[in-house]
N, C-alpha and C. Protein backbone atom coordinates (compact mmCIF):
# COMPACT_ATOMS: atom_id res chain seq x y z
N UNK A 1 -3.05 -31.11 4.11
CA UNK A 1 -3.01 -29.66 4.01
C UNK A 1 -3.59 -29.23 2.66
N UNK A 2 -4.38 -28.33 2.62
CA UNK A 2 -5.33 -27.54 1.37
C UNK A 2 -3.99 -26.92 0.56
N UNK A 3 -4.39 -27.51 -0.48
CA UNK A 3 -3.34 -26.45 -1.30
C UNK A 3 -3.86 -25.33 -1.88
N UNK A 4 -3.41 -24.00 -1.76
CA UNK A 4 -4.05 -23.30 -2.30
C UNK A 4 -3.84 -23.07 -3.92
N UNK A 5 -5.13 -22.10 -4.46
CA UNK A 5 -5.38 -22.03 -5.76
C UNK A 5 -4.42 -21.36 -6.08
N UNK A 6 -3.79 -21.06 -7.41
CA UNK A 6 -3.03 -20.00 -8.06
C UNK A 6 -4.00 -18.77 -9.07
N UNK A 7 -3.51 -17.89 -8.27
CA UNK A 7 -4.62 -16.61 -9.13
C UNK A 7 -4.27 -16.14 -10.37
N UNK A 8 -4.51 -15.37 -10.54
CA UNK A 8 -4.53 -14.92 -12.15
C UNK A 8 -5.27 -13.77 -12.57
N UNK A 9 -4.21 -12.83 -13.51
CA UNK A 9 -4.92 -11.56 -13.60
C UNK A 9 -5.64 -11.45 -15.06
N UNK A 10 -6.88 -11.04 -15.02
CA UNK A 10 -7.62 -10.88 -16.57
C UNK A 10 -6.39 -10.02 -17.12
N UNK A 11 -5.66 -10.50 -18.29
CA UNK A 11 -4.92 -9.00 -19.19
C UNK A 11 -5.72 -8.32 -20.12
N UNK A 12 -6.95 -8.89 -20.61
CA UNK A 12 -7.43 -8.27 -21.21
C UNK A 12 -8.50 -7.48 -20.54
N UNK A 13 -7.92 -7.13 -19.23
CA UNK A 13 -9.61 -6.27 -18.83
C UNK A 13 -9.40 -4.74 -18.99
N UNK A 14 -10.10 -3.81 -19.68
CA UNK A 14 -10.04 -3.14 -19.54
C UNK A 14 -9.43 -2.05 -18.04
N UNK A 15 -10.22 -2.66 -17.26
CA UNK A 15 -9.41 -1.78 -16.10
C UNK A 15 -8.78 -2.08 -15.41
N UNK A 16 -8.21 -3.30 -15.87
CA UNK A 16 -6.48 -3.62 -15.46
C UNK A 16 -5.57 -3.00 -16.41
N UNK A 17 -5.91 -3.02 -17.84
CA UNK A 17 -5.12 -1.69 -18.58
C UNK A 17 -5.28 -0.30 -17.82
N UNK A 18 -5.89 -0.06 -17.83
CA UNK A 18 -6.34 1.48 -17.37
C UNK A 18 -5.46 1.67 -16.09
N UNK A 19 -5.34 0.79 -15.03
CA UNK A 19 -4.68 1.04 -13.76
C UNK A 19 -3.14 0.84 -13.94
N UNK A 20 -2.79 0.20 -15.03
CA UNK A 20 -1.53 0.00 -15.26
C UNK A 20 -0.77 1.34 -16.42
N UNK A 21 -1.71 2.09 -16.94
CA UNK A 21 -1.49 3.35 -17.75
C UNK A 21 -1.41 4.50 -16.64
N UNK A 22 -2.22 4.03 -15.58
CA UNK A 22 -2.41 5.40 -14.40
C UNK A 22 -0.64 5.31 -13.71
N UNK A 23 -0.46 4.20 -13.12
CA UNK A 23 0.58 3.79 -12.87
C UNK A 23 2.08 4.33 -13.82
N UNK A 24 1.70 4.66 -14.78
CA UNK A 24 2.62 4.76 -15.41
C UNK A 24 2.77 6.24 -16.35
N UNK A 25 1.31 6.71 -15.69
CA UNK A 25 1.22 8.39 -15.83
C UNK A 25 1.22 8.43 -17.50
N UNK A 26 0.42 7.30 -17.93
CA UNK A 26 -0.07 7.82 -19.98
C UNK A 26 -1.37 7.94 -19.74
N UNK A 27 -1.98 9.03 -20.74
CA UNK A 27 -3.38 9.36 -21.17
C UNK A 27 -3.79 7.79 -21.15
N UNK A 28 -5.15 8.74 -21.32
CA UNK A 28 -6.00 7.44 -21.20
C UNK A 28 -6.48 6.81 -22.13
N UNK A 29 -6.24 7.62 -23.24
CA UNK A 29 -6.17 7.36 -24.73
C UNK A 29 -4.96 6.34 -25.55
N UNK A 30 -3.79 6.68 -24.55
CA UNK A 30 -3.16 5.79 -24.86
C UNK A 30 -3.31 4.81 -25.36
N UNK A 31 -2.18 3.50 -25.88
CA UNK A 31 -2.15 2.02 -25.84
C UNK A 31 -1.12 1.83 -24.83
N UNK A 32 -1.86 1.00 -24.29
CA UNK A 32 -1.30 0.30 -23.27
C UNK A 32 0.21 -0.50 -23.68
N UNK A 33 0.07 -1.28 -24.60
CA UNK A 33 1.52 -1.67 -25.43
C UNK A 33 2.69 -0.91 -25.35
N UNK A 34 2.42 0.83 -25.46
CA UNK A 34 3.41 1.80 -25.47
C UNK A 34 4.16 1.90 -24.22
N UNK A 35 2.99 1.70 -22.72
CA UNK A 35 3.17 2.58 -21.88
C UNK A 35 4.17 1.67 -20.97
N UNK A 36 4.90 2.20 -20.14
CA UNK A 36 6.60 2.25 -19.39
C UNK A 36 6.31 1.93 -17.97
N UNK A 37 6.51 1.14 -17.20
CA UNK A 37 6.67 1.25 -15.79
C UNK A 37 8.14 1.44 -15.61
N UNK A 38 8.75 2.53 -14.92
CA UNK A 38 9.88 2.92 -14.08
C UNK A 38 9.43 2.61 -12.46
N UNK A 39 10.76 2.51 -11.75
CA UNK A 39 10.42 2.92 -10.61
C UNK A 39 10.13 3.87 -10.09
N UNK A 40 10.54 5.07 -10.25
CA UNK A 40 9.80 6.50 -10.42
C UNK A 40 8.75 6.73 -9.69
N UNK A 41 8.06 6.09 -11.35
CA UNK A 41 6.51 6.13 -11.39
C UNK A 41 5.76 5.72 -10.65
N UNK A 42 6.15 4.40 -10.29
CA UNK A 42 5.64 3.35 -9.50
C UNK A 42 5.58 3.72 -7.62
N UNK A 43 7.12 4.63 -7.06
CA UNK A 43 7.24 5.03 -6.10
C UNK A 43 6.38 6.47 -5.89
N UNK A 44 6.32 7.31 -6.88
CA UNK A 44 5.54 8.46 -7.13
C UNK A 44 3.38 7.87 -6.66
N UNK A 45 3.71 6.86 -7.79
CA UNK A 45 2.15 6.38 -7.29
C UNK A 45 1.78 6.14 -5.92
N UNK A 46 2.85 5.49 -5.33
CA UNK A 46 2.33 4.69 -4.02
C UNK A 46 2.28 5.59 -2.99
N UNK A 47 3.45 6.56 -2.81
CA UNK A 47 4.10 7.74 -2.18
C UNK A 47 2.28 8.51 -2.01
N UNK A 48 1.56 8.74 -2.94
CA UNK A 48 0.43 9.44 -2.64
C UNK A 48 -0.81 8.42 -1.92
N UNK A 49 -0.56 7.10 -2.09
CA UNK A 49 -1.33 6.10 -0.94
C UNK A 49 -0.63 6.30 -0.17
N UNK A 50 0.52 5.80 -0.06
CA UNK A 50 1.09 5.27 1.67
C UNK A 50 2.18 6.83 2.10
N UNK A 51 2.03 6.78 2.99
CA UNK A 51 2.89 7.84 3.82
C UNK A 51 4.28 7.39 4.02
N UNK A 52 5.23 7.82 4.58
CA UNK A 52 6.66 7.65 4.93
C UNK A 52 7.30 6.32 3.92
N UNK A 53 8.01 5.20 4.84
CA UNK A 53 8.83 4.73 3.93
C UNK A 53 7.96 3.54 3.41
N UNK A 54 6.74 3.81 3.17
CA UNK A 54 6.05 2.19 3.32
C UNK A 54 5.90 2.24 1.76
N UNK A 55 5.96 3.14 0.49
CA UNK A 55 5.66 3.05 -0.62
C UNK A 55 7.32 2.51 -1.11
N UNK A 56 8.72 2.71 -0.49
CA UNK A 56 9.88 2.26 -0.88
C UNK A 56 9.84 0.98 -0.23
N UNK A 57 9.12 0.18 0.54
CA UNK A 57 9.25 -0.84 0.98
C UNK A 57 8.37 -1.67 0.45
N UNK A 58 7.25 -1.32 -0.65
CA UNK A 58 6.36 -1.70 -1.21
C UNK A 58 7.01 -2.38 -2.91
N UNK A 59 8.19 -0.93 -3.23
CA UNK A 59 8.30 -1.13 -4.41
C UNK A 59 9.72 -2.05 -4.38
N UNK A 60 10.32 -2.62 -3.36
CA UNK A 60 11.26 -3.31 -3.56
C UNK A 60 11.10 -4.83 -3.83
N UNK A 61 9.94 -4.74 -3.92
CA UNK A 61 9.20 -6.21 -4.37
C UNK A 61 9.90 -6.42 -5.51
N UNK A 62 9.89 -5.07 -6.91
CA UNK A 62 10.15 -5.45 -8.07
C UNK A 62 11.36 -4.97 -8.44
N UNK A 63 12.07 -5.77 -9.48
CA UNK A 63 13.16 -5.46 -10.05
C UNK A 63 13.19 -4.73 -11.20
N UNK A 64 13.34 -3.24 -10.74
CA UNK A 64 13.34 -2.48 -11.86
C UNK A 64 14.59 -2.51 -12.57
N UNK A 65 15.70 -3.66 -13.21
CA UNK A 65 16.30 -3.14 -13.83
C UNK A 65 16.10 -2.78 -15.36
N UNK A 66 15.06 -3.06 -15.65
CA UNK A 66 14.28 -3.03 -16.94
C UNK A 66 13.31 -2.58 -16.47
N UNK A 67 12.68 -0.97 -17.80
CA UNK A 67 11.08 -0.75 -17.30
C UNK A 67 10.49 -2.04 -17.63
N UNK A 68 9.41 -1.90 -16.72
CA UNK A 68 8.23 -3.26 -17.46
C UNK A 68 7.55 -2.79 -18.07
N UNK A 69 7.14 -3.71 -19.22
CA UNK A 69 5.89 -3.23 -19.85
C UNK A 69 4.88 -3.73 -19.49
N UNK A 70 3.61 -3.87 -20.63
CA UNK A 70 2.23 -4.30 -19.18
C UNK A 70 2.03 -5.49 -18.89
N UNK A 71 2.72 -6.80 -20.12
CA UNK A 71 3.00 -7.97 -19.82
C UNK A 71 3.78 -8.62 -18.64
N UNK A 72 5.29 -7.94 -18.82
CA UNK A 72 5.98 -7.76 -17.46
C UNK A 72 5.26 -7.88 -16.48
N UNK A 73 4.85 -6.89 -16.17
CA UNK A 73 4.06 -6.31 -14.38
C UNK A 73 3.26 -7.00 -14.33
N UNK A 74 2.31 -7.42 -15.11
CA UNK A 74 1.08 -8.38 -14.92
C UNK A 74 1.78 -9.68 -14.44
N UNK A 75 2.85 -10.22 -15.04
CA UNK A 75 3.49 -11.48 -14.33
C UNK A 75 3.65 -11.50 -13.14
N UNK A 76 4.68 -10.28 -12.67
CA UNK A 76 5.55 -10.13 -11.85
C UNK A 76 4.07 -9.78 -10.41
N UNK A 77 3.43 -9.31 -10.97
CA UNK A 77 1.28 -8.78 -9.95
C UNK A 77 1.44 -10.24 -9.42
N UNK A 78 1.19 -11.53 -10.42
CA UNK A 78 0.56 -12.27 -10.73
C UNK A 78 1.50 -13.60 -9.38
N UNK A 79 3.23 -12.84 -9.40
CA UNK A 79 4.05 -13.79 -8.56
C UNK A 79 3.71 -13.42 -7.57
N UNK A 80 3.53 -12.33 -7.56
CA UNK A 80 3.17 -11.62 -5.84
C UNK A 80 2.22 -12.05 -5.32
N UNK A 81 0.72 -12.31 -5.69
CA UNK A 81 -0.11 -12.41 -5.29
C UNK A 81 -0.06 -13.58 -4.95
N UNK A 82 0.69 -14.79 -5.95
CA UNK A 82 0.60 -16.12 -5.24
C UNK A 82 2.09 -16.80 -4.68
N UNK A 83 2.54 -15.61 -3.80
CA UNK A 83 3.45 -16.16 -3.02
C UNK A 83 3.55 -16.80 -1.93
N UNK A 84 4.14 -17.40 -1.54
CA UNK A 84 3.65 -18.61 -0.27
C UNK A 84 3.61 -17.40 0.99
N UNK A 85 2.99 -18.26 1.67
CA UNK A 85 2.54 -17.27 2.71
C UNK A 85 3.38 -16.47 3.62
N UNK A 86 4.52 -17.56 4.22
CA UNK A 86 5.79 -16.66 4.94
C UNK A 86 6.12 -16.06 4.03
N UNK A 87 6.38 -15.95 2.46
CA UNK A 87 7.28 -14.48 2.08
C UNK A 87 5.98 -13.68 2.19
N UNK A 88 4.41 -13.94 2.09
CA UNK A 88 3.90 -12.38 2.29
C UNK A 88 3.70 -11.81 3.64
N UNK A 89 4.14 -13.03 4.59
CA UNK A 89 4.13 -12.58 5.75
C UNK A 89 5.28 -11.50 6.45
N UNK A 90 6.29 -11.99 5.26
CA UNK A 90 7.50 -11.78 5.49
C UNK A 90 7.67 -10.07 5.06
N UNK A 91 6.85 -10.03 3.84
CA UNK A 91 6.62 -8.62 3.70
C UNK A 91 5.96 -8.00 4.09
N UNK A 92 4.99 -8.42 4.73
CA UNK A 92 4.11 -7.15 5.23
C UNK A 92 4.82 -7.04 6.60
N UNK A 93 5.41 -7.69 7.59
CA UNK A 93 6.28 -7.15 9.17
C UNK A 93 7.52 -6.15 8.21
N UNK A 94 7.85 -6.62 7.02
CA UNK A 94 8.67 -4.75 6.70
C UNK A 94 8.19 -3.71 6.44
N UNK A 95 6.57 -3.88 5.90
CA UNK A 95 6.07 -2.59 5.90
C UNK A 95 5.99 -2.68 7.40
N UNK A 96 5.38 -2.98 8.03
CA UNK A 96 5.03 -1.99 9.37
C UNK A 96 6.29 -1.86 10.26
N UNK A 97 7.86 -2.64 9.99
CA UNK A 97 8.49 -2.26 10.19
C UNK A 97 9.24 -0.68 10.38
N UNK A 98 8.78 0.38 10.02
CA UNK A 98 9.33 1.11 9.76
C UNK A 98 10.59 1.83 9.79
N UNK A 99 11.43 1.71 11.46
CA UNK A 99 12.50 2.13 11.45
C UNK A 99 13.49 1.23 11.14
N UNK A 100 13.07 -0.14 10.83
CA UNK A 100 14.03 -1.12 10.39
C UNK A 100 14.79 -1.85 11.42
N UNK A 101 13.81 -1.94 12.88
CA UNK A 101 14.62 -2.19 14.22
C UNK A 101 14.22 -3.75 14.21
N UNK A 102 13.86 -4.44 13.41
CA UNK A 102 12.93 -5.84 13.27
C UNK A 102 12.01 -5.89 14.76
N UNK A 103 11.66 -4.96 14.44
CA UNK A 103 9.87 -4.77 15.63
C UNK A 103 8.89 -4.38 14.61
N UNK A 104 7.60 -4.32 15.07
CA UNK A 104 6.81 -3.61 14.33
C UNK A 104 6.08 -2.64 14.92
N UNK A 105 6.29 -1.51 14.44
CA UNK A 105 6.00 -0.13 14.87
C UNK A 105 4.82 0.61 15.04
């Protein structure tokens, strides 16, 4: 069996700062160092991509009991993306779950 690669996010790219300041609703002038992820913010962002409950089913990925800062989230991007395949399988039948009947809708 192929093992797959483990990904990895540039931190120093510019517009991975930039998307993580949008996310978190600071100028763009900002430093990134300063800027706060809440859940809020994070549900506020998605809420204008996804419709109904799919942006609260998106953000329960992360544990907001601490804001993150941009180190944080970049980890926490970084677990998500290389999670074994049944948990992302596992999450995406709850997004399209919607009424929570374990069907997909």
């Amino acid at each position: 069996m192929k093992q797959q690669k483990e990904l990895f996010i540039d931190r120093t790219s510019a517009v991975t700062e930039e998307i993580f300041k949008k996310l978190c609703k600071e100028k763009k002038k900002s430093v990134v160092t300063a800027a706060r992820l809440t859940k809020g913010k994070l549900l506020a962002y998605l809420s204008r991509r996804y419709k109904g409950p799919v942006a609260k089913i998106m953000a329960t990925v992360f544990d907001f009991s601490n804001h993150y800062d941009y180190e944080t989230f970049i980890e926490e991007i970084e677990q998500l993306i290389n999670f074994k395949k049944e948990a992302l399988l596992k999450m995406a039948f709850q997004v399209y779950d919607y009424d929570q009947d374990h069907t997909i809708c």
